[in-house]
Every structure is written in structure tokens, then in C-alpha cells.
Protein backbone atom coordinates (compact mmCIF):
# COMPACT_ATOMS: atom_id res chain seq x y z
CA UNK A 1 -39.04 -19.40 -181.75
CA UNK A 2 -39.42 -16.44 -184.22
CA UNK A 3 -36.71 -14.55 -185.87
CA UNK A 4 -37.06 -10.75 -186.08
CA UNK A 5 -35.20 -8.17 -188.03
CA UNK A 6 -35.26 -4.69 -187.77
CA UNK A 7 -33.05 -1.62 -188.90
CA UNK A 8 -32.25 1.66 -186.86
CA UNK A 9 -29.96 4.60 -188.45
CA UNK A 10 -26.33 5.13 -187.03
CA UNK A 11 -25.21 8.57 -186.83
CA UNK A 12 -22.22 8.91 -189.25
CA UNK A 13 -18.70 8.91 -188.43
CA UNK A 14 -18.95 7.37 -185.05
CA UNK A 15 -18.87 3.60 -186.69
CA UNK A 16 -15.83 2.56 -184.35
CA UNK A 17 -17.10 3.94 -181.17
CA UNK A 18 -20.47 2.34 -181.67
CA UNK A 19 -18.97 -0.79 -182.27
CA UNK A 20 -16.83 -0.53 -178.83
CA UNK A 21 -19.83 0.24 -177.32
CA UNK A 22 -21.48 -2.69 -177.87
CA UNK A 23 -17.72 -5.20 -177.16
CA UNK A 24 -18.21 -3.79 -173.87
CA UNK A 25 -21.80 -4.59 -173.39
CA UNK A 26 -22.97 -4.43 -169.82
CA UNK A 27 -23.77 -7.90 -167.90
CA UNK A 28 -27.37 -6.58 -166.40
CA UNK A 29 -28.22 -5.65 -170.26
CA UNK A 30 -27.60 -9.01 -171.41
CA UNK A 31 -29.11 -10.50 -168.34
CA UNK A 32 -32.19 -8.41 -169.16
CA UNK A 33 -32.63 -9.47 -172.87
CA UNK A 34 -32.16 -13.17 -172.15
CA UNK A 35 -34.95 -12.99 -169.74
CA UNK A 36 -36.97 -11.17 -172.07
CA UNK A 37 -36.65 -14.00 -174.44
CA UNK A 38 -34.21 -12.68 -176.83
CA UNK A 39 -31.81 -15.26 -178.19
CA UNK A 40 -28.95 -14.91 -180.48
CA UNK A 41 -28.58 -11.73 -181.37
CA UNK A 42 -26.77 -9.86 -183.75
CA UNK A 43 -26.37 -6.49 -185.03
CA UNK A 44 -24.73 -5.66 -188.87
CA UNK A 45 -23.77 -1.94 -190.47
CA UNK A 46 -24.02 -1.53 -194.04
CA UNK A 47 -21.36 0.80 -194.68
CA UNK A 48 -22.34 2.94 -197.61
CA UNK A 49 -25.59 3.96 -195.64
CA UNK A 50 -24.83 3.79 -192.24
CA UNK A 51 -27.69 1.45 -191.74
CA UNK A 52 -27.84 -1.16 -188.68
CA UNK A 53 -29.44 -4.23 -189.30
CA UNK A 54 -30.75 -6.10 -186.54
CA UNK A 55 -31.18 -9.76 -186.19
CA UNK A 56 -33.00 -12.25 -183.37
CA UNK A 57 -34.47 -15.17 -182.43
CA UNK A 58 -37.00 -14.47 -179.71
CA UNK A 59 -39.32 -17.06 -177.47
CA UNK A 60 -42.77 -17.24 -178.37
CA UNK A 61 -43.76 -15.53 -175.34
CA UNK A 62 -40.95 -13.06 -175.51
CA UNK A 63 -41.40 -9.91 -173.44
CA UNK A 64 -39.49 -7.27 -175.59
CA UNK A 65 -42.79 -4.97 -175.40
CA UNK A 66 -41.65 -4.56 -171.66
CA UNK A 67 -38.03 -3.52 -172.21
CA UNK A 68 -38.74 0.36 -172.36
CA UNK A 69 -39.96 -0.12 -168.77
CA UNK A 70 -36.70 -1.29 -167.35
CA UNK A 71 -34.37 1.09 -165.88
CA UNK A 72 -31.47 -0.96 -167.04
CA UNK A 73 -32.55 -0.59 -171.10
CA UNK A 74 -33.54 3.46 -170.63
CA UNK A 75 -29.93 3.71 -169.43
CA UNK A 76 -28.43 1.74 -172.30
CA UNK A 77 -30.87 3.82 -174.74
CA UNK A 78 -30.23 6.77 -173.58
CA UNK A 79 -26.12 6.04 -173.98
CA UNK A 80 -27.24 4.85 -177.28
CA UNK A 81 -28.95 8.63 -178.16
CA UNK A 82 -25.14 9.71 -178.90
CA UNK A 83 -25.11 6.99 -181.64
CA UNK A 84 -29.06 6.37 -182.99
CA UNK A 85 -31.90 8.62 -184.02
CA UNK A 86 -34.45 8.03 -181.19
CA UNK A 87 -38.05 8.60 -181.07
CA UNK A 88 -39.43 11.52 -179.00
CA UNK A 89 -39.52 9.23 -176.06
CA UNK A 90 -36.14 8.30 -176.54
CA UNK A 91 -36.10 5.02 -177.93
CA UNK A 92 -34.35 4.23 -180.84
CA UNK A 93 -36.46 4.42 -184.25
CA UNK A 94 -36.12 0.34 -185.30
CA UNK A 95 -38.20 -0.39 -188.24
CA UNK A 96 -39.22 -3.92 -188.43
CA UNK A 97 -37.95 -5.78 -191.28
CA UNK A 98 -40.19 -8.41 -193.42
CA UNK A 99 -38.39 -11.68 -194.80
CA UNK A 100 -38.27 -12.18 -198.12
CA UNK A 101 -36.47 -15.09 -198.16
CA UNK A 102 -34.89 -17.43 -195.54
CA UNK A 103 -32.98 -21.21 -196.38
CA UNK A 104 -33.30 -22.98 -192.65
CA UNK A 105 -30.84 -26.32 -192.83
CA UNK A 106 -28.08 -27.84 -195.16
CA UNK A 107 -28.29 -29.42 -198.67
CA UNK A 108 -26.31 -32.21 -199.29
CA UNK A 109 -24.61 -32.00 -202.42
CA UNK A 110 -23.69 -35.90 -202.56
């Protein structure tokens, strides 16, 4: 397994109906990801900047390089364009993240 983080731009003042967007998630989407290998996913907004930060655990052999070929995630993307900056091919512009630090497991403080 491999976490990945990566952070895309929301368009400001739309917070709430991004947010609603994603509570109502579609079924086939989630479907898709899973089979893709993506595990555990979560997205957070930083407030002050509007940034999204993205975080995931994905399979080794994950297949998220394949996702812009599935009808299913161009729709979802392209309801997404009235929320993200996308790329010219309308994607949406997700900078990879690099860890700095991560704690994996408890300490016991006995």
C-alpha cells in the first residue's frame, strides 16, 4: 500500500456546494476508484486559501493512470470544472504532495 497526497485549487465561494457535491457522491464513481485501487480516501479545505488537500492509500498496482479514460470519471470531472481549475484537457490540476513527516502506530505512554 502507498499513501498519496495531492492538492487541487477550489474556486472561492462555492465551499458548501462543493462539499454537497461530494455527500452525494455517485455509486459507479466509487465503484470505479475501488477497482482502481484507491482506498480510504479523503479530501480536506484549508480555509484561508481555498486549498484542497487530498489524501489516499492506493494498491501497489493501483490503476489511477487509467481513470481519465473512463467515461464515468470525465463525467464527474467535468461536473467538477464548476468547482476546480482543470488542465486544458479538463482534468483537474492536482499537484502531488511529498511527506515530510508521517507517525504510523501508537505509543504507549505506560
Amino acid at each position: 500500500m502507498e499513501k498519496y497526497a495531492f492538492k487541487m485549487q477550489l474556486k472561492p465561494g462555492i465551499e458548501l456546494a462543493y462539499e454537497r457535491a461530494h455527500d452525494e457522491i455517485w455509486p459507479e464513481l466509487v465503484e470505479l476508484l475501488a477497482e482502481a485501487g484507491i482506498q480510504d480516501y479523503s479530501i480536506h479545505l484549508d480555509t484561508e486559501t481555498n486549498a484542497l488537500f487530498g489524501v489516499l492509500w492506493r494498491v501497489d498496482d493501483q490503476g489511477m493512470a487509467r481513470l481519465p479514460d473512463s467515461p464515468v470519471m470525465q463525467r464527474w470531472w467535468e461536473a467538477m470544472s464548476e468547482f476546480l481549475e482543470m488542465d486544458d484537457t479538463g482534468i483537474p490540476v492536482a499537484k502531488p504532495l511529498r511527506t515530510v513527516f508521517h507517525m504510523h502506530g501508537n505509543r504507549d505512554t505506560a
